[in-house]
PDB file of N, CA and C in Angstrom:
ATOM      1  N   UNK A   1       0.844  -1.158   0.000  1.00  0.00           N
ATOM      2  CA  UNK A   1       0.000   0.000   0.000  1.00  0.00           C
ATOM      3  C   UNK A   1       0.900   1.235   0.000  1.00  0.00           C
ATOM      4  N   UNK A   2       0.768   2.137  -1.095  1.00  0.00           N
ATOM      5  CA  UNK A   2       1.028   3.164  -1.047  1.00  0.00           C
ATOM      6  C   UNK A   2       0.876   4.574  -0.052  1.00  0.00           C
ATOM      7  N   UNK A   3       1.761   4.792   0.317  1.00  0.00           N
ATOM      8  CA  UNK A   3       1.141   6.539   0.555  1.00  0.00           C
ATOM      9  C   UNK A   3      -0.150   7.529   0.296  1.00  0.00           C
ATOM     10  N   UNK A   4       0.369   7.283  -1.130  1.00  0.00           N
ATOM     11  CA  UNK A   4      -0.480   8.474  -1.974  1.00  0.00           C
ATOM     12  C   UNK A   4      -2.081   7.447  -1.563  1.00  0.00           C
ATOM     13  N   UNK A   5      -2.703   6.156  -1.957  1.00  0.00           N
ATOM     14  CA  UNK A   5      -3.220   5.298  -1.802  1.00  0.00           C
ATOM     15  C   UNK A   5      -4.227   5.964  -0.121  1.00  0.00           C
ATOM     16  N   UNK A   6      -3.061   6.011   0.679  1.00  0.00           N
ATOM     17  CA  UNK A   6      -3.688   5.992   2.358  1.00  0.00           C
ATOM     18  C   UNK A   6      -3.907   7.461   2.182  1.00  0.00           C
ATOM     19  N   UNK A   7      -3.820   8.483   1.903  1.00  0.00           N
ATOM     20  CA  UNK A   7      -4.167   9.674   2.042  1.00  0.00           C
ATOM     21  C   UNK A   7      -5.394  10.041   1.597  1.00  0.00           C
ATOM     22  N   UNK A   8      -5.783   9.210   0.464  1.00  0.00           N
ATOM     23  CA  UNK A   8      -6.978   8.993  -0.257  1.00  0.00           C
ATOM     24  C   UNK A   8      -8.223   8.557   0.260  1.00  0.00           C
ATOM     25  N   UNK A   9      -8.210   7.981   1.032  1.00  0.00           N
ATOM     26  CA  UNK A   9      -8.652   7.128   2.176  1.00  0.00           C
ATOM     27  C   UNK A   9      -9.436   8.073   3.014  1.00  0.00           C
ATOM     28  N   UNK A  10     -10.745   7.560   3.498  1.00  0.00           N
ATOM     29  CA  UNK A  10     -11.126   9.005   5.175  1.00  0.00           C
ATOM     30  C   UNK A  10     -10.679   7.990   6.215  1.00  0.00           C
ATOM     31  N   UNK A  11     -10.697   8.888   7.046  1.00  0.00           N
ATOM     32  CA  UNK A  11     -10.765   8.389   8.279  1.00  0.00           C
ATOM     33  C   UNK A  11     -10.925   7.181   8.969  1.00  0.00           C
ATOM     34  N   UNK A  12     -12.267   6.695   8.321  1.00  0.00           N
ATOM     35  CA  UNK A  12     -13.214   5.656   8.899  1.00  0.00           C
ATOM     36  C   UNK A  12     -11.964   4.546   8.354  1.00  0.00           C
ATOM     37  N   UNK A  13     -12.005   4.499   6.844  1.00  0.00           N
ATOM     38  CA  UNK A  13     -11.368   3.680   6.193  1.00  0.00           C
ATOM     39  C   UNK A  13      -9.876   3.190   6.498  1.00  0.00           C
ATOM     40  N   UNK A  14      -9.265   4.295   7.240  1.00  0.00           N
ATOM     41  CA  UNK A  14      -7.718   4.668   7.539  1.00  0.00           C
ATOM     42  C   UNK A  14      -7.705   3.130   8.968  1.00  0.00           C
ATOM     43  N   UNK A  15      -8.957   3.531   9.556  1.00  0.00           N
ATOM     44  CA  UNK A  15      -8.577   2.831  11.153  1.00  0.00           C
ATOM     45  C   UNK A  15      -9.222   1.088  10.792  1.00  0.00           C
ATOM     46  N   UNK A  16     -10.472   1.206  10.013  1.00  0.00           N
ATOM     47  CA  UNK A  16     -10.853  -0.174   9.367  1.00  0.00           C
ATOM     48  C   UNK A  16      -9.665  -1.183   9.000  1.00  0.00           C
ATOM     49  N   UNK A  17      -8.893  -0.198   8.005  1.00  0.00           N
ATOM     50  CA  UNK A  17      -7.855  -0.781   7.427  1.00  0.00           C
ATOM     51  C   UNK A  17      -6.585  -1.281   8.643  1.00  0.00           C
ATOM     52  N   UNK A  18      -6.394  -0.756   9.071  1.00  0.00           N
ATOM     53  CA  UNK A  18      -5.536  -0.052  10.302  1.00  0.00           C
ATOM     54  C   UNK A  18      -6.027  -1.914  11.350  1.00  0.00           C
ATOM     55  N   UNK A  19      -7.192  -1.811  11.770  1.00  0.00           N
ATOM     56  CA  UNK A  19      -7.743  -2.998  12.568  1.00  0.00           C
ATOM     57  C   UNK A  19      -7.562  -4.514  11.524  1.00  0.00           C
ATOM     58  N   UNK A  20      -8.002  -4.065  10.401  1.00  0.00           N
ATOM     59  CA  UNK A  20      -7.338  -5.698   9.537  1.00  0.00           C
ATOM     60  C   UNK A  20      -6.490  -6.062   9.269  1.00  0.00           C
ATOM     61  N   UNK A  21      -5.042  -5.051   9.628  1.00  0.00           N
ATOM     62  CA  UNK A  21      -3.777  -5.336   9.267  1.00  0.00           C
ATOM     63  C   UNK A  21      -3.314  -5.839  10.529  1.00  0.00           C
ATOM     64  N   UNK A  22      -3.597  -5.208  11.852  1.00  0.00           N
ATOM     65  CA  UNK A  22      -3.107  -5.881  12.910  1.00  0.00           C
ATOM     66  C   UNK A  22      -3.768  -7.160  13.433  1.00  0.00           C
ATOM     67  N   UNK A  23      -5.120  -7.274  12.756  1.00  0.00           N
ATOM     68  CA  UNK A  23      -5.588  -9.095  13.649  1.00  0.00           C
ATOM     69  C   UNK A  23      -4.525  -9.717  12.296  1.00  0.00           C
ATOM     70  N   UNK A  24      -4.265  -9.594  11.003  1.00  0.00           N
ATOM     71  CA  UNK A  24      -3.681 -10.130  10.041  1.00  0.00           C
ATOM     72  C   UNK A  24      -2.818 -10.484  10.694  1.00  0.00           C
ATOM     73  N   UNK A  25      -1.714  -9.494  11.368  1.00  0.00           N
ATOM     74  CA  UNK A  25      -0.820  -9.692  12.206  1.00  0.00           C
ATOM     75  C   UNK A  25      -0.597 -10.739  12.469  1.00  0.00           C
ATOM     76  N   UNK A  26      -1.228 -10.540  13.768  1.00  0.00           N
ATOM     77  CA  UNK A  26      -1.829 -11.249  15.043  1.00  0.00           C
ATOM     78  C   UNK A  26      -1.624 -12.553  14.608  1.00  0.00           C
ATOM     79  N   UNK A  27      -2.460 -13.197  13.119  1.00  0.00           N
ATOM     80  CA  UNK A  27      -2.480 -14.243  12.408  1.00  0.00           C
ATOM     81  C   UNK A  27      -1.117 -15.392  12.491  1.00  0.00           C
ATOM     82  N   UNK A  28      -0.499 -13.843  11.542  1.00  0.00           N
ATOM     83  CA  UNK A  28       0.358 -14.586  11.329  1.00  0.00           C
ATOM     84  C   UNK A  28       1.588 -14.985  11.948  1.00  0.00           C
ATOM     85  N   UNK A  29       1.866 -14.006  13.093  1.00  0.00           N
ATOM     86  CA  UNK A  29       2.797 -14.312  14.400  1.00  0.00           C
ATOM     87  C   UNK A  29       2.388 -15.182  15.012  1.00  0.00           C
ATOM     88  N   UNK A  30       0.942 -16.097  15.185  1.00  0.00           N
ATOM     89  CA  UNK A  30       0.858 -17.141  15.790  1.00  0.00           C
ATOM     90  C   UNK A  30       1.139 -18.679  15.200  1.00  0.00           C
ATOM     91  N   UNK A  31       0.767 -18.235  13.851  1.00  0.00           N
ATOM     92  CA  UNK A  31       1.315 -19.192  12.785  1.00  0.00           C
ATOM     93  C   UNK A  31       2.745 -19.404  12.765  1.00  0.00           C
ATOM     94  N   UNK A  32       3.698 -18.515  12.647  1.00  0.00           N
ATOM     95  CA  UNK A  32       5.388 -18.786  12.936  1.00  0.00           C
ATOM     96  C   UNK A  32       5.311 -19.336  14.287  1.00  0.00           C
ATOM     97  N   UNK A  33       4.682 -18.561  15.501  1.00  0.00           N
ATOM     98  CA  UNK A  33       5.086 -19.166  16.509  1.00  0.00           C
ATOM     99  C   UNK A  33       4.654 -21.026  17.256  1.00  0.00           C
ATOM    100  N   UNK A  34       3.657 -21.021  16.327  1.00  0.00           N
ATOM    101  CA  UNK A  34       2.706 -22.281  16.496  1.00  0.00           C
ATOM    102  C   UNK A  34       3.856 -24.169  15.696  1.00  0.00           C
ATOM    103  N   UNK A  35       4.707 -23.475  14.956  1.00  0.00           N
ATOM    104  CA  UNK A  35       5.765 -23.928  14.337  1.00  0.00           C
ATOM    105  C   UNK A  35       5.365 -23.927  12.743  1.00  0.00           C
ATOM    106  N   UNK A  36       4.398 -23.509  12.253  1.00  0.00           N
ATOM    107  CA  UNK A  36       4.108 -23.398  10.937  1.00  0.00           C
ATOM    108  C   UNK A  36       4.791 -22.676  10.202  1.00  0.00           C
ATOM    109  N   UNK A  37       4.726 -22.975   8.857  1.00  0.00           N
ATOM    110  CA  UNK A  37       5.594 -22.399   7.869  1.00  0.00           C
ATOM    111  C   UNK A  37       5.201 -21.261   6.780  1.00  0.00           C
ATOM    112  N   UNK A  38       5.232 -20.116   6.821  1.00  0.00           N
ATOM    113  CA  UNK A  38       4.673 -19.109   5.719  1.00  0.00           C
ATOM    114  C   UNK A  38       4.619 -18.991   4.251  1.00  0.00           C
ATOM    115  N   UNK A  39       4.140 -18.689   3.239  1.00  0.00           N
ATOM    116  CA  UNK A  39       4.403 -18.844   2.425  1.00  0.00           C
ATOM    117  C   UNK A  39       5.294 -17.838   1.645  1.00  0.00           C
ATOM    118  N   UNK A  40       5.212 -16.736   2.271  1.00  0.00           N
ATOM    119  CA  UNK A  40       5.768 -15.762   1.979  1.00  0.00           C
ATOM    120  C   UNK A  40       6.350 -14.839   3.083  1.00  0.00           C
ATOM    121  N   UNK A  41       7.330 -15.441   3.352  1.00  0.00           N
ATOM    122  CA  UNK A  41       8.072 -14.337   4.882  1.00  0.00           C
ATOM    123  C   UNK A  41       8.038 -12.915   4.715  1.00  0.00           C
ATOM    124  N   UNK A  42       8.336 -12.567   3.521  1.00  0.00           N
ATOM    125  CA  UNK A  42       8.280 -10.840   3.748  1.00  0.00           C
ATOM    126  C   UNK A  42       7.083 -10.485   3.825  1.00  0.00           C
ATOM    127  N   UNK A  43       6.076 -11.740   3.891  1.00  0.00           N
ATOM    128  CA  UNK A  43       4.159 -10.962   4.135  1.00  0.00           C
ATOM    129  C   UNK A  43       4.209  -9.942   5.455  1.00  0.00           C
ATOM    130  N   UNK A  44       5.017 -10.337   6.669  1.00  0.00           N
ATOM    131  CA  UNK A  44       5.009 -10.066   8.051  1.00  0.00           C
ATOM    132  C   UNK A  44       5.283  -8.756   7.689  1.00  0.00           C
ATOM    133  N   UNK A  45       6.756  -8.572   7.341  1.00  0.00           N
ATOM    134  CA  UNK A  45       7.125  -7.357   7.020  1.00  0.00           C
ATOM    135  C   UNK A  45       6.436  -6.148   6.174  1.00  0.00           C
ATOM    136  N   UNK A  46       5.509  -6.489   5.527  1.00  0.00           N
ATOM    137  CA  UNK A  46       4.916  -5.520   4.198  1.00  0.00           C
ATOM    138  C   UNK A  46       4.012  -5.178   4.988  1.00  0.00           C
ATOM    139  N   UNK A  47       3.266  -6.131   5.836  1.00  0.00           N
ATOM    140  CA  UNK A  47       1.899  -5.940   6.707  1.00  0.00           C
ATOM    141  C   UNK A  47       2.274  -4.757   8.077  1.00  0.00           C
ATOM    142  N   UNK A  48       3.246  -4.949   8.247  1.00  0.00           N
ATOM    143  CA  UNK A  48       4.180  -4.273   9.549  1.00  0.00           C
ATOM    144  C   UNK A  48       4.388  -2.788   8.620  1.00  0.00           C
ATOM    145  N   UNK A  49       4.648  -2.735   8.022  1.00  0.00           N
ATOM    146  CA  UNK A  49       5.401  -1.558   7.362  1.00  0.00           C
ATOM    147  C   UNK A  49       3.867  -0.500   6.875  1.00  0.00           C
ATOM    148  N   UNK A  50       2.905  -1.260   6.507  1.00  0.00           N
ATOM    149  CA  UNK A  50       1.645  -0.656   6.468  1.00  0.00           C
ATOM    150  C   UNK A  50       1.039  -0.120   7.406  1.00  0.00           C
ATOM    151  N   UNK A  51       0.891  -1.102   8.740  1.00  0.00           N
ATOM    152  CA  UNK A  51       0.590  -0.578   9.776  1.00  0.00           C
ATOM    153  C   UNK A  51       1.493   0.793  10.010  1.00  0.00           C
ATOM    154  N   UNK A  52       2.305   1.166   9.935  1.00  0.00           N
ATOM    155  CA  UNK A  52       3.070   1.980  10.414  1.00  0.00           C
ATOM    156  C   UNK A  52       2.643   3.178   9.551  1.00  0.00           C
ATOM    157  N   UNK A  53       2.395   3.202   8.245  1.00  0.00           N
ATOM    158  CA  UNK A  53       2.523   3.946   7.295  1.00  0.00           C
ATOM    159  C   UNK A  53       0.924   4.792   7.542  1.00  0.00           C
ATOM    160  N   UNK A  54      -0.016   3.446   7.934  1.00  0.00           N
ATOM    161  CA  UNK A  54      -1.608   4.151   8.180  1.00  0.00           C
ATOM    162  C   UNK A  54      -1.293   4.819  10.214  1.00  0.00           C
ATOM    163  N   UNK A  55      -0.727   4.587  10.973  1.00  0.00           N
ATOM    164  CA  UNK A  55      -0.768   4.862  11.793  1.00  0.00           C
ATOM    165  C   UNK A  55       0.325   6.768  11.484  1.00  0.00           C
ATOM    166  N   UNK A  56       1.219   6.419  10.949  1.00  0.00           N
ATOM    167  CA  UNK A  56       1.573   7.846  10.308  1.00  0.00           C
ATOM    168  C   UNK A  56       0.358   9.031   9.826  1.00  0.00           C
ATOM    169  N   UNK A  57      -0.154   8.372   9.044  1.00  0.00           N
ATOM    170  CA  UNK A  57      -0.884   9.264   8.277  1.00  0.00           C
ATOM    171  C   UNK A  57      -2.065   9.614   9.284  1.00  0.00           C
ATOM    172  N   UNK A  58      -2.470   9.034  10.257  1.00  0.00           N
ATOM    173  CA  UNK A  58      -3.553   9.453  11.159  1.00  0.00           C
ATOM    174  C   UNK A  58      -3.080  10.377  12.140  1.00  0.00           C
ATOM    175  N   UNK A  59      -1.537  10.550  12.224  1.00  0.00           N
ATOM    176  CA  UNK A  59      -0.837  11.382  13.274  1.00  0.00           C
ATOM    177  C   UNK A  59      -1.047  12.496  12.760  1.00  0.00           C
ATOM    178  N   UNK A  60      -0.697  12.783  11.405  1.00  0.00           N
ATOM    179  CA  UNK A  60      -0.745  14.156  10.435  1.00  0.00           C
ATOM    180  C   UNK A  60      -2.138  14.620  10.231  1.00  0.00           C
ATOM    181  N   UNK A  61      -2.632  13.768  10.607  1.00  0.00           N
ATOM    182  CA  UNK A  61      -4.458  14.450  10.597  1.00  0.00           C
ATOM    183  C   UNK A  61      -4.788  14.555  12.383  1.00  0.00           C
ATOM    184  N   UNK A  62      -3.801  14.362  13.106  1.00  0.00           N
ATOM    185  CA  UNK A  62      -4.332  14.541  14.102  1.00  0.00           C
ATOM    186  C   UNK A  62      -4.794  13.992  14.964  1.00  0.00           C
ATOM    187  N   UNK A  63      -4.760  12.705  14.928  1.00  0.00           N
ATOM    188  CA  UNK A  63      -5.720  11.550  15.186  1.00  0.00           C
ATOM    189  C   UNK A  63      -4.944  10.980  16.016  1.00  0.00           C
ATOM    190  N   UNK A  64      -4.734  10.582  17.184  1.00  0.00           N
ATOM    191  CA  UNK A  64      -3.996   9.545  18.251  1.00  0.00           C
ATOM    192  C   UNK A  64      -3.921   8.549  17.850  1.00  0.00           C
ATOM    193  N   UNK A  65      -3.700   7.466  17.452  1.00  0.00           N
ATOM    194  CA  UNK A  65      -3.563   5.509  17.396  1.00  0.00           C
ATOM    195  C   UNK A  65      -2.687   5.519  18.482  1.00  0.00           C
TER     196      UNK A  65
END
C-alpha cells in the first residue's frame, strides 16, 4: 500500500484498514510461533510496514492511534 493510496482514504477507512492489518498480524505471528511455515516471509514485514505507514498518516491528521 502506497502513501499516496492511504491519504486517499477518510478516516473511517484509515482505522478499518488499520484494525485488519493488525488481527492479520496477530495471524500470522501465531502461525510462525505455532511452528508453521509461511508462504511468503516478507508478508510479516509488508503488513508491519503498512501498519506503520496508516498509523503515520492518522498522526498528520491529528488523530492519536
Amino acid at each position: 500500500m502506497k502513501m499516496r493510496e492511504i491519504r486517499e482514504m477518510s478516516r473511517e477507512e484509515k482505522l478499518k484498514k488499520l484494525n485488519e492489518l493488525e488481527i492479520e498480524l496477530i495471524r500470522l505471528r501465531t502461525l510462525v510461533r505455532s511452528g508453521g511455515a509461511l508462504e511468503n516471509p516478507g508478508q510479516v514485514r509488508a503488513i508491519k510496514r503498512d501498519i506503520a505507514r496508516l498509523k503515520f498518516a492518522l498522526c498528520q491528521e491529528g488523530y492519536r492511534v
